[in-house]
C-alpha atoms as a PDB file:
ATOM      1  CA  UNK A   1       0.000   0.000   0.000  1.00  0.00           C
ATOM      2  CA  UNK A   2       1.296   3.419  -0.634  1.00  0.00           C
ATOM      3  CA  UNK A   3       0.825   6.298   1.701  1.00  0.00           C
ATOM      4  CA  UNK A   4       0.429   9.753   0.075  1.00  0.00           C
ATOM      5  CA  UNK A   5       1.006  12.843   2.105  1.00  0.00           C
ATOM      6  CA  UNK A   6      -1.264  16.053   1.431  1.00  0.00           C
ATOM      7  CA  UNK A   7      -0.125  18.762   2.295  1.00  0.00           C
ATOM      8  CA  UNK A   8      -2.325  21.863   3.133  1.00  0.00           C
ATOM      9  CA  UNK A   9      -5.675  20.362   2.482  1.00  0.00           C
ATOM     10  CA  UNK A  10      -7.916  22.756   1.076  1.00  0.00           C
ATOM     11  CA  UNK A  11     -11.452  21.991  -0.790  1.00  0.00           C
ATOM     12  CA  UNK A  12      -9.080  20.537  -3.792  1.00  0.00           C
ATOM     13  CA  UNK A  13      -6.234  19.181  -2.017  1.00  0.00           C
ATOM     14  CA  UNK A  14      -8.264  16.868   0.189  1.00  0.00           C
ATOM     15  CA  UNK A  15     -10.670  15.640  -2.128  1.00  0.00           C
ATOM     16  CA  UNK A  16      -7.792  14.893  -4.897  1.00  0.00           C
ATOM     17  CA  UNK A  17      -6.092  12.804  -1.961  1.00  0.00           C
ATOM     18  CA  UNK A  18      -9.714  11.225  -1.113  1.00  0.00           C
ATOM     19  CA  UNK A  19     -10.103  10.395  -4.086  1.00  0.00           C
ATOM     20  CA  UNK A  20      -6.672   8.161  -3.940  1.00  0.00           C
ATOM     21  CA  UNK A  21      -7.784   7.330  -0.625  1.00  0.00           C
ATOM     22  CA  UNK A  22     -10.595   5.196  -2.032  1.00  0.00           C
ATOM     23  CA  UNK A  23      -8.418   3.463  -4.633  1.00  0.00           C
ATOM     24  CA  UNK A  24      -6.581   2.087  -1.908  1.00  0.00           C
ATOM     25  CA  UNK A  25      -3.891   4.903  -0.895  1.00  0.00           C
ATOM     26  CA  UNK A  26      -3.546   5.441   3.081  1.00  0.00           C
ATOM     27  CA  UNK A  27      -3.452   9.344   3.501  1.00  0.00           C
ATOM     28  CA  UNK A  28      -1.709  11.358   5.359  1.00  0.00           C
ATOM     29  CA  UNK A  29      -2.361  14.960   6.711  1.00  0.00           C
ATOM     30  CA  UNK A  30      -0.541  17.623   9.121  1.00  0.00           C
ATOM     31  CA  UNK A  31      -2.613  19.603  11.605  1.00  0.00           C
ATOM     32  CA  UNK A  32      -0.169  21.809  12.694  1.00  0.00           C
ATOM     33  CA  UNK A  33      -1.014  25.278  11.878  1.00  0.00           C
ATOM     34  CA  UNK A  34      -3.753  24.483   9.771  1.00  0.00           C
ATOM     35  CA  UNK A  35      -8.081  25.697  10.376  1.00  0.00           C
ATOM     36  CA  UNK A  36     -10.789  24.158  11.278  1.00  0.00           C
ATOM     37  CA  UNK A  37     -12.104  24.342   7.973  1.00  0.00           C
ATOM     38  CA  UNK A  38      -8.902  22.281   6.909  1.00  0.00           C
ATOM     39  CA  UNK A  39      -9.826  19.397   9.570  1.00  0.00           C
ATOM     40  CA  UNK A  40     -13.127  19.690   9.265  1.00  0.00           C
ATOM     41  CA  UNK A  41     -12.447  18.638   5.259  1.00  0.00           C
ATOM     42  CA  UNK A  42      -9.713  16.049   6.540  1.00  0.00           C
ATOM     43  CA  UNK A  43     -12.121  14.424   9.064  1.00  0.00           C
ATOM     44  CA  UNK A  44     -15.489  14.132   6.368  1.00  0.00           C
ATOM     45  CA  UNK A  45     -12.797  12.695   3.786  1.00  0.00           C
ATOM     46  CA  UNK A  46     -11.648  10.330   5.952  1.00  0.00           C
ATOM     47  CA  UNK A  47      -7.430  11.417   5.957  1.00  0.00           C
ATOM     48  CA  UNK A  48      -5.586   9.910   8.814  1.00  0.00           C
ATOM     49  CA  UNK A  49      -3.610  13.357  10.820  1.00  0.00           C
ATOM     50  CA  UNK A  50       0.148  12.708  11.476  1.00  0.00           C
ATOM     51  CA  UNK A  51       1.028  14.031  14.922  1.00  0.00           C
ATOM     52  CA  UNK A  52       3.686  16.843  12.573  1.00  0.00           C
ATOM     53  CA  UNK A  53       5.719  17.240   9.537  1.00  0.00           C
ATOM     54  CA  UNK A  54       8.363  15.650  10.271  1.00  0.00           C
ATOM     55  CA  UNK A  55       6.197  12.338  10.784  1.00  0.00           C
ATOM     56  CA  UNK A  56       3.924  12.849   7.972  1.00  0.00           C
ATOM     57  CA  UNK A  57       7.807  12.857   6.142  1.00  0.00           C
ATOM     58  CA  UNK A  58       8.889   9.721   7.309  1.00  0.00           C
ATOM     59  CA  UNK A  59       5.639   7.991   6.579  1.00  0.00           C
ATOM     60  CA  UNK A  60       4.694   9.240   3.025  1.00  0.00           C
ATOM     61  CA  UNK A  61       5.885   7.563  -0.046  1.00  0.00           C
ATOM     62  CA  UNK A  62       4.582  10.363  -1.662  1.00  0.00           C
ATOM     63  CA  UNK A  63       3.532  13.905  -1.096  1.00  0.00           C
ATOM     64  CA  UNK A  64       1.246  16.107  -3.141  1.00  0.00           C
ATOM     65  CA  UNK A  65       1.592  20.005  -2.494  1.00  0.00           C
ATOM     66  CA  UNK A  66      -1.241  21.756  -3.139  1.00  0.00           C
ATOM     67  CA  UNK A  67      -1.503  24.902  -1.561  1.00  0.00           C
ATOM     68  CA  UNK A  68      -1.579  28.811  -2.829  1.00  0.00           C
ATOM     69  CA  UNK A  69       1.084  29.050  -5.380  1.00  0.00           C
ATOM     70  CA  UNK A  70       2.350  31.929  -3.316  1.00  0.00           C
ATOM     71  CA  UNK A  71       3.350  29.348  -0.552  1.00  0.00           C
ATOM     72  CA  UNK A  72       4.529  26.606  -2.759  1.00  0.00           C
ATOM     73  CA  UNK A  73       8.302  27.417  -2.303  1.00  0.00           C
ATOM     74  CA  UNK A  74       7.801  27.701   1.663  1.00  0.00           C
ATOM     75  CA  UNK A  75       6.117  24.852   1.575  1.00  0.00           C
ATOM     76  CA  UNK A  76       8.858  22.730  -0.454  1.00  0.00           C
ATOM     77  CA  UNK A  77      11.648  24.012   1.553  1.00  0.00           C
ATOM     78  CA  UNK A  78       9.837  22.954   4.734  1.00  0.00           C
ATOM     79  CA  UNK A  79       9.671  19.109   3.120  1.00  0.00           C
ATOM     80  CA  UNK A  80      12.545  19.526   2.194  1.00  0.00           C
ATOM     81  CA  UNK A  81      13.782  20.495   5.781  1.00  0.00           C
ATOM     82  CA  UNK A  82      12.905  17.302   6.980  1.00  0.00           C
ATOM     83  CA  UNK A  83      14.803  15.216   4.507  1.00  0.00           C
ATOM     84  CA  UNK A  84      11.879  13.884   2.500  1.00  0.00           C
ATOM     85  CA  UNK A  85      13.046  10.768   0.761  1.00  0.00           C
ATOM     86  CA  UNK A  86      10.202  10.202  -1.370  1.00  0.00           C
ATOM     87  CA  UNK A  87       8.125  11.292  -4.725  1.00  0.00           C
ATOM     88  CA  UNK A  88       7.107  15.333  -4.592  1.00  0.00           C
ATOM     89  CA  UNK A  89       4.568  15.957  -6.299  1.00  0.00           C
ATOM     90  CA  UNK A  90       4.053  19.870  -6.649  1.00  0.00           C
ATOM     91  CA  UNK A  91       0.603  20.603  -8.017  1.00  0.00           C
ATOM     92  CA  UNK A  92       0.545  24.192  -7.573  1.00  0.00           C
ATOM     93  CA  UNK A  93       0.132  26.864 -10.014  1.00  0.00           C
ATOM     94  CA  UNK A  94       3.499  28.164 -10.304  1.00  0.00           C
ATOM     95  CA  UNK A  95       5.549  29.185 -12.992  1.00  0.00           C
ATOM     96  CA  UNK A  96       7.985  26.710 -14.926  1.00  0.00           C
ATOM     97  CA  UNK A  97      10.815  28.925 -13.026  1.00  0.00           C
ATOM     98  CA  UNK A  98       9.500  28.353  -9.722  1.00  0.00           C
ATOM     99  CA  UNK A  99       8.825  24.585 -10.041  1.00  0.00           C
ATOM    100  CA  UNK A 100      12.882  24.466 -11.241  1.00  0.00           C
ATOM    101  CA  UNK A 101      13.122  26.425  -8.363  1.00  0.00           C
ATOM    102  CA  UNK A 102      11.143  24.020  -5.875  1.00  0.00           C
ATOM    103  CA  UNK A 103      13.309  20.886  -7.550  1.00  0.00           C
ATOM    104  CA  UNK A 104      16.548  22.329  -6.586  1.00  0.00           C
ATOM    105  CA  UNK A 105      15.268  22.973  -3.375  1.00  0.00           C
ATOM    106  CA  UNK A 106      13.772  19.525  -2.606  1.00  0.00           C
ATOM    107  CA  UNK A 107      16.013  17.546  -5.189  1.00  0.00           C
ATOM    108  CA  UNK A 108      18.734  16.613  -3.464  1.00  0.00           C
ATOM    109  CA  UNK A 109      16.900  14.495  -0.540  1.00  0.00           C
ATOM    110  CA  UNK A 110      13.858  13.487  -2.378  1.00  0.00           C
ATOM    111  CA  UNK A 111      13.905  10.281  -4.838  1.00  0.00           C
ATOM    112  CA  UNK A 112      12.433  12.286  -7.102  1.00  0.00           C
ATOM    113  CA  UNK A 113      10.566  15.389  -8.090  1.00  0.00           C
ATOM    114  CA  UNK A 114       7.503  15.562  -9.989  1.00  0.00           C
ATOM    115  CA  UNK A 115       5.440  18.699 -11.485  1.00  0.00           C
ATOM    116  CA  UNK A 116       1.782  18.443 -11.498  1.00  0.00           C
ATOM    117  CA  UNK A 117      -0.972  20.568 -12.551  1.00  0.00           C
ATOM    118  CA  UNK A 118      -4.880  20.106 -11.771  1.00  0.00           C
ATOM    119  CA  UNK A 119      -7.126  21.585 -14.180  1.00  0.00           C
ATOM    120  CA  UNK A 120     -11.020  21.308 -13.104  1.00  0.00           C
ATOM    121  CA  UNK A 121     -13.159  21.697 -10.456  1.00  0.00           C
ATOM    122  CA  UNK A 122     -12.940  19.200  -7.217  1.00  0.00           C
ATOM    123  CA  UNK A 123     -13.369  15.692  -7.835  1.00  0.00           C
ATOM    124  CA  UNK A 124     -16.663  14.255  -6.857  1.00  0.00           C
ATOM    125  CA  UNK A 125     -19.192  11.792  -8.537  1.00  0.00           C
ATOM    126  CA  UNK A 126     -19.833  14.213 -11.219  1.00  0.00           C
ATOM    127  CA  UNK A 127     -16.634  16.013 -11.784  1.00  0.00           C
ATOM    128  CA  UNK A 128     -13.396  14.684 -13.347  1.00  0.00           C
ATOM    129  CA  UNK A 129     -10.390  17.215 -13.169  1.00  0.00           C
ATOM    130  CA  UNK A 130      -7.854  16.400 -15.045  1.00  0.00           C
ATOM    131  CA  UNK A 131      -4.243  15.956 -13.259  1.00  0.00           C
ATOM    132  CA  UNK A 132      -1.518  16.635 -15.719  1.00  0.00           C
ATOM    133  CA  UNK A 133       2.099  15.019 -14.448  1.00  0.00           C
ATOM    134  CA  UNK A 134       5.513  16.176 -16.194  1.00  0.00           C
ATOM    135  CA  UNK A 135       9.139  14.875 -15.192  1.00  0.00           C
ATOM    136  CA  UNK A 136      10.771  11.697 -14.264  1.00  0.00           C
ATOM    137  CA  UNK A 137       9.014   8.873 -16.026  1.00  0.00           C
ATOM    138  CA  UNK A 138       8.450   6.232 -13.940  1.00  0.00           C
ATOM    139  CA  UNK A 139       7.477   8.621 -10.704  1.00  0.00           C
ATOM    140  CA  UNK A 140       4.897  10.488 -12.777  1.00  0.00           C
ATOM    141  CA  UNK A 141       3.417   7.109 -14.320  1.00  0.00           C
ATOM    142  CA  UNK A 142       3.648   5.603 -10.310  1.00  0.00           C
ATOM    143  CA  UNK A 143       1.777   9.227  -8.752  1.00  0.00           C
ATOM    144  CA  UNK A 144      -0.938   8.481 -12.267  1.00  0.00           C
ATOM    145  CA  UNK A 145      -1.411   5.095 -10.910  1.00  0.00           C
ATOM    146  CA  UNK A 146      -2.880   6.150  -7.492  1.00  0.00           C
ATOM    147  CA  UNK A 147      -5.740   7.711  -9.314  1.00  0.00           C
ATOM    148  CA  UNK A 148      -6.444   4.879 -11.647  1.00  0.00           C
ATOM    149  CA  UNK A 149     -10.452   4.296 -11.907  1.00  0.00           C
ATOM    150  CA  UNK A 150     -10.972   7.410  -9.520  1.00  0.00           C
ATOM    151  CA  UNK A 151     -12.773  10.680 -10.683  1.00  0.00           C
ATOM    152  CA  UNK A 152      -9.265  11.905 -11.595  1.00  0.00           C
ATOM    153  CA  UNK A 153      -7.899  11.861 -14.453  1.00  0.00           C
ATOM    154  CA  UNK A 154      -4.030  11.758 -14.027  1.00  0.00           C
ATOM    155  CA  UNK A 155      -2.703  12.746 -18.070  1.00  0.00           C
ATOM    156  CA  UNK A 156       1.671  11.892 -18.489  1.00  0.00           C
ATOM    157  CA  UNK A 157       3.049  14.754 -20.069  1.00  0.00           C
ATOM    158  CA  UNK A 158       6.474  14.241 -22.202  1.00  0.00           C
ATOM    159  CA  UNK A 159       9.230  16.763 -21.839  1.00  0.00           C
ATOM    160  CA  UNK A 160      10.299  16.961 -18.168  1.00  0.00           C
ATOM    161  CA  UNK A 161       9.672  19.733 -15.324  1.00  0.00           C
ATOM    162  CA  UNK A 162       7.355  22.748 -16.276  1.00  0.00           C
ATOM    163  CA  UNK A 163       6.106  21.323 -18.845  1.00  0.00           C
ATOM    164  CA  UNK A 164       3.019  20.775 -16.256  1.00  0.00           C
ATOM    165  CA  UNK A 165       2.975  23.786 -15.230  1.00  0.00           C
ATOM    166  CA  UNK A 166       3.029  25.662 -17.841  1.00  0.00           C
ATOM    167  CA  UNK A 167      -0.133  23.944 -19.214  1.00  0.00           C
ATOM    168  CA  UNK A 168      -1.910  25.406 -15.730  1.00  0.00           C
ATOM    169  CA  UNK A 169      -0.414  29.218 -16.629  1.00  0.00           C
ATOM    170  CA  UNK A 170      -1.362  28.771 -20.075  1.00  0.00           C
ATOM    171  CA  UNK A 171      -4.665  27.892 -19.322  1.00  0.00           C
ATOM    172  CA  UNK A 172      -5.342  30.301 -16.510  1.00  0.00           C
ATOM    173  CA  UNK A 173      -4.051  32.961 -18.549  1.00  0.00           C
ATOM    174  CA  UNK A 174      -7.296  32.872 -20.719  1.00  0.00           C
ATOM    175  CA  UNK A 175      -9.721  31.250 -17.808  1.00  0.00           C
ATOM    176  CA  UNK A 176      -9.346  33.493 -15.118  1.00  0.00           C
ATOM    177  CA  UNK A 177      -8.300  36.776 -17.235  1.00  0.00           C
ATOM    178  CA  UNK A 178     -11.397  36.443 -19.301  1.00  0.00           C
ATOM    179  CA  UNK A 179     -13.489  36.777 -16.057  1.00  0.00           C
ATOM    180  CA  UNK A 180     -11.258  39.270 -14.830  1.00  0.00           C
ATOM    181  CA  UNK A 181     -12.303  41.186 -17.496  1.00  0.00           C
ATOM    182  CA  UNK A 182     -16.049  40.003 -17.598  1.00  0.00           C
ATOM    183  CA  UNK A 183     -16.157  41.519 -14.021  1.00  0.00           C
ATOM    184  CA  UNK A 184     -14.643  44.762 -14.765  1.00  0.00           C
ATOM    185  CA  UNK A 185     -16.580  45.562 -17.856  1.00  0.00           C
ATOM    186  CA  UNK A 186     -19.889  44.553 -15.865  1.00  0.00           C
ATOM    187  CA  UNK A 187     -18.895  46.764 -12.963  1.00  0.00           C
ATOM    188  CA  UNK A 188     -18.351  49.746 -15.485  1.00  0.00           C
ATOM    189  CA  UNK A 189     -22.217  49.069 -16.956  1.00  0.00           C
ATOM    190  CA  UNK A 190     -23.062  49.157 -13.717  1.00  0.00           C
ATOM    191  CA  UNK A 191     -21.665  52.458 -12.838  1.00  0.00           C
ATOM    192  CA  UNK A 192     -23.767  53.488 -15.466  1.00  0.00           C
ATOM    193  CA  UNK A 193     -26.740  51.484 -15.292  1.00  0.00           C
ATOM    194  CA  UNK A 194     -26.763  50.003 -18.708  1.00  0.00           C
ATOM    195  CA  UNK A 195     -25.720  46.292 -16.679  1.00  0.00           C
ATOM    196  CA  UNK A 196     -29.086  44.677 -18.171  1.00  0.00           C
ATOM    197  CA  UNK A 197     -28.289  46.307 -21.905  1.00  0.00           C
ATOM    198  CA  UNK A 198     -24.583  44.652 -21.489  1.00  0.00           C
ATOM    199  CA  UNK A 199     -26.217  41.522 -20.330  1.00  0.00           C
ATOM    200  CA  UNK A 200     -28.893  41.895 -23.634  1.00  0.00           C
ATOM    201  CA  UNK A 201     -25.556  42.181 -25.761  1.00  0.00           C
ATOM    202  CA  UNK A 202     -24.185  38.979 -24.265  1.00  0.00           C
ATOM    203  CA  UNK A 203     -26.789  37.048 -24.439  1.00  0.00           C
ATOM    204  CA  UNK A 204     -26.869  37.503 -28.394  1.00  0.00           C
ATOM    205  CA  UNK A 205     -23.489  35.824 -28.537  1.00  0.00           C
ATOM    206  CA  UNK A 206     -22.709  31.979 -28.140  1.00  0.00           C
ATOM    207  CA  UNK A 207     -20.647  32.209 -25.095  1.00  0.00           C
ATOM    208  CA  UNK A 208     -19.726  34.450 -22.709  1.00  0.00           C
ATOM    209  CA  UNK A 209     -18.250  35.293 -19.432  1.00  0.00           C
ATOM    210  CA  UNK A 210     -20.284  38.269 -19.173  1.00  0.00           C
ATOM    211  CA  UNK A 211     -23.653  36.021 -18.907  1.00  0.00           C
ATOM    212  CA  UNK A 212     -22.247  34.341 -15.895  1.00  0.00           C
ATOM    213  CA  UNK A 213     -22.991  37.299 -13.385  1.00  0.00           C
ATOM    214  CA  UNK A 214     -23.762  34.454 -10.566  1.00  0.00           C
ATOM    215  CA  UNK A 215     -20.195  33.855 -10.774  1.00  0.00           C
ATOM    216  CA  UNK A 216     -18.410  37.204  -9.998  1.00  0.00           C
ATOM    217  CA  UNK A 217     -18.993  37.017  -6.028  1.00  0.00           C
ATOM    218  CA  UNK A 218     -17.297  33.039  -5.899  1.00  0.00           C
ATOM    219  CA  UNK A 219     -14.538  35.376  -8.115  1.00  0.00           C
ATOM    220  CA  UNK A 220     -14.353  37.971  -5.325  1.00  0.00           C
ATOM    221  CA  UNK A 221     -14.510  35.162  -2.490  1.00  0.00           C
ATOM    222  CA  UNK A 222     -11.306  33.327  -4.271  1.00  0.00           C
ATOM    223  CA  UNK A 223      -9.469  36.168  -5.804  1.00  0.00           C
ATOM    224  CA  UNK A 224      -6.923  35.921  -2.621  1.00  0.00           C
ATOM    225  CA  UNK A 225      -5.446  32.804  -4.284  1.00  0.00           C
ATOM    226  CA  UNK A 226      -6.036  34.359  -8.233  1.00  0.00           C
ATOM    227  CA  UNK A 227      -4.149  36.927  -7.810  1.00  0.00           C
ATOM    228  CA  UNK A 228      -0.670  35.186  -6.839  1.00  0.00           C
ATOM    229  CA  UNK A 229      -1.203  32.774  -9.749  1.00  0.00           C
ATOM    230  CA  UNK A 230      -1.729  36.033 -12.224  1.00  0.00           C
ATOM    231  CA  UNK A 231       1.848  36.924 -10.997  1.00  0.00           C
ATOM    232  CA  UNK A 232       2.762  33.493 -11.566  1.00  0.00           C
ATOM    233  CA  UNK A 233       1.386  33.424 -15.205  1.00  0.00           C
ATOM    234  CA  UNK A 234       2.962  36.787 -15.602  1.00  0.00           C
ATOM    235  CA  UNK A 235       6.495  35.770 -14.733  1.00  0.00           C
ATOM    236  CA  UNK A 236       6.462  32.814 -16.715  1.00  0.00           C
ATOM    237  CA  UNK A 237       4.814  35.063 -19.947  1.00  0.00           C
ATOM    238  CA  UNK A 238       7.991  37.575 -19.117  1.00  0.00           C
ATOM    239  CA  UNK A 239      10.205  34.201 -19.087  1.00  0.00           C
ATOM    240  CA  UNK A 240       9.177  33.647 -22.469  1.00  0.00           C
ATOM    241  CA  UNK A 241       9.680  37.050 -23.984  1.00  0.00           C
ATOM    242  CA  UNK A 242       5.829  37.043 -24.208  1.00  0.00           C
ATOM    243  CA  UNK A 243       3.937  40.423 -23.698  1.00  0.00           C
ATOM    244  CA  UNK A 244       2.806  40.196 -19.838  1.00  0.00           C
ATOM    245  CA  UNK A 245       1.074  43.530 -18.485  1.00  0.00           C
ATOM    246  CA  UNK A 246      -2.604  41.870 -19.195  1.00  0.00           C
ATOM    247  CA  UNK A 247      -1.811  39.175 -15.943  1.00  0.00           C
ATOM    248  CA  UNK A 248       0.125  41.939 -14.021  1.00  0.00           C
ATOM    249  CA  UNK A 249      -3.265  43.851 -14.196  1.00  0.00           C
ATOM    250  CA  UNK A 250      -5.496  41.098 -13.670  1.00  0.00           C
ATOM    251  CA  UNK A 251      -3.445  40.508 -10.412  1.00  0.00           C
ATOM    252  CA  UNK A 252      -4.140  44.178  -9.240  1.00  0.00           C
ATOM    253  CA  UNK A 253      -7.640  43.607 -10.069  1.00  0.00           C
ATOM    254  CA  UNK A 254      -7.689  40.524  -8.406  1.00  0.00           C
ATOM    255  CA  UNK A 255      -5.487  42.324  -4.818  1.00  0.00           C
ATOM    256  CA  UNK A 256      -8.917  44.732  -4.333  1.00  0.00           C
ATOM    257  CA  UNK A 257     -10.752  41.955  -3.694  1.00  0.00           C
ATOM    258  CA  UNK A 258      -8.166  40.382  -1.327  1.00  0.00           C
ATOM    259  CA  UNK A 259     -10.789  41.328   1.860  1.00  0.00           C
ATOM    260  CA  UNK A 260     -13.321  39.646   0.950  1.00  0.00           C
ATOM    261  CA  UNK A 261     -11.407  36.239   1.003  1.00  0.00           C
ATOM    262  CA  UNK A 262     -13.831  32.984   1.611  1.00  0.00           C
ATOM    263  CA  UNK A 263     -16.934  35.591   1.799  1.00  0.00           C
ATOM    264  CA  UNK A 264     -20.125  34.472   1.483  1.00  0.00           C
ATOM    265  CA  UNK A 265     -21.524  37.857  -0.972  1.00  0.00           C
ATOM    266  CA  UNK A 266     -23.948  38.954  -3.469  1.00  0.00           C
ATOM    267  CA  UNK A 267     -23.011  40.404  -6.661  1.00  0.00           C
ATOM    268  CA  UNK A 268     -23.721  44.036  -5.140  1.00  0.00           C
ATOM    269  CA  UNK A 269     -21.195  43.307  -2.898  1.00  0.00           C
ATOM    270  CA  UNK A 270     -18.205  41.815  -5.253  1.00  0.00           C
ATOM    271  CA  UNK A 271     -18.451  44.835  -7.776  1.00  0.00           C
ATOM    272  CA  UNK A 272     -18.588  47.484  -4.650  1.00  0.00           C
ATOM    273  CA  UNK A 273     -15.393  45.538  -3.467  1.00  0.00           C
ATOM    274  CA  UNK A 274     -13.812  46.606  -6.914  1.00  0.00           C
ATOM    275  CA  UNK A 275     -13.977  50.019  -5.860  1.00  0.00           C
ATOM    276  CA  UNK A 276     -12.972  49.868  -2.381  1.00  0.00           C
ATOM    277  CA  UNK A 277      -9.133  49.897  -2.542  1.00  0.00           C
ATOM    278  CA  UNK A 278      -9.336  52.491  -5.706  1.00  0.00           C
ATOM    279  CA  UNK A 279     -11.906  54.835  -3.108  1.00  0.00           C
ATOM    280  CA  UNK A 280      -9.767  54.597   0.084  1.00  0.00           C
END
């Protein structure tokens, strides 16, 4: 039986590692320093809770990070503080740089290192995220095989560390600066009142973010952990000699919303928090 480590089990991390759970996996968690939101997830998904770090370490075959990508080096370094000698699996949304970054780090006690990328909403009986894995071969095809039959869908990626990664930036680039933009532009009608003539527009075309009001307050409630990964799409589009200002201002976007984190709101309440940091 392998045991998997998760590391800083939020509403993806712990069901991705429930999910391995139930194809036979035993999974580990760390309480230390974590919320009761985080062991109220651990307890429903049924993770067993290592006494600290340095146990969950010496236990785990394999670890998955997934935590904000604005952690993800922290959170390496402290694995790698503990001389992990297993498979690291960093599934954060982090820039090809940083995941070289995170393997030099964590390298040189781990057996090996392994990039990861989950693209998708929270596995459950009637969602499938896809987990892309890049980097050594027969680690990535192992960490695949923990998800086999589950509502994961682990995908091997040729081409080594980032390639993983970059997949994630690439695609968040569009996803999550698309409704970046949706939300601005339907905060601007709004200013003026014209929201349901904007909306009228929309509605003529075959898709578009700008239909999905409903969404903008779950935008404003998880912007907090948007707007690091805008950076990190930014960097790696600056990497690349690629134009980046669009991500650097969907991360400033993103920032004014940074109070509102894990919110409960109404869509009153997401655009107003739009203005708040520009007003004060």
């Amino acid at each position: 039986m392998t045991t998997l480590g998760i590391l800083n089990p939020g509403s993806m991390g712990a069901a991705v590692a429930a999910q391995a759970r139930q194809q036979g996996a035993d999974v580990l968690w760390c309480p230390e320093g974590r919320s009761e939101a985080s062991r109220n997830r651990a307890l429903r998904y049924g993770l067993t809770a290592a006494s600290n770090l340095a146990e969950l370490c010496g236990q785990c075959d394999v670890i998955i990070s997934l935590c904000p990508p604005a952690n993800a080096v922290e959170v390496a370094a402290s694995v790698a503080a503990e001389s992990f000698t297993g498979t690291y699996v960093d599934a954060n949304a982090i820039s090809p740089g940083h995941m070289t970054q995170i393997v030099d780090i964590i390298g040189p006690t781990a057996a090996a290192v392994v990039d990861g990328s989950v693209i998708g909403s929270p596995p459950s009986e009637s969602k499938q995220p896809r987990l892309y894995l890049s980097g050594p071969a027969a680690e990535s095809a192992a960490v695949a095989r923990l998800f086999d039959g589950s509502s994961v869908r682990p995908i091997l990626l040729e081409g080594g560390i980032g390639k993983a990664s970059a997949l994630k930036l690439a695609y968040s680039s569009y996803q999550k600066a698309s409704r970046v933009l949706a939300a601005v532009s339907y905060a601007l009608a709004s200013d003026h009142g014209v929201e349901e003539e904007l909306l009228d527009i929309a509605r003529g075309r075959t898709s578009s973010y700008l239909m999905e009001t409903a969404y903008l307050p779950k935008m404003a409630a998880r912007a907090w952990r948007w707007a690091p990964e805008m950076r990190e799409v930014a960097r790696a589009l600056d990497d690349a000699r690629l134009p980046d200002a669009l991500m650097e201002a969907s991360a400033e976007v993103l920032e004014r919303w940074a109070p509102l984190k894990d919110q409960p709101l109404g869509i009153g309440e997401a655009l107003d928090g739009l203005h708040s940091a520009h007003d004060g």
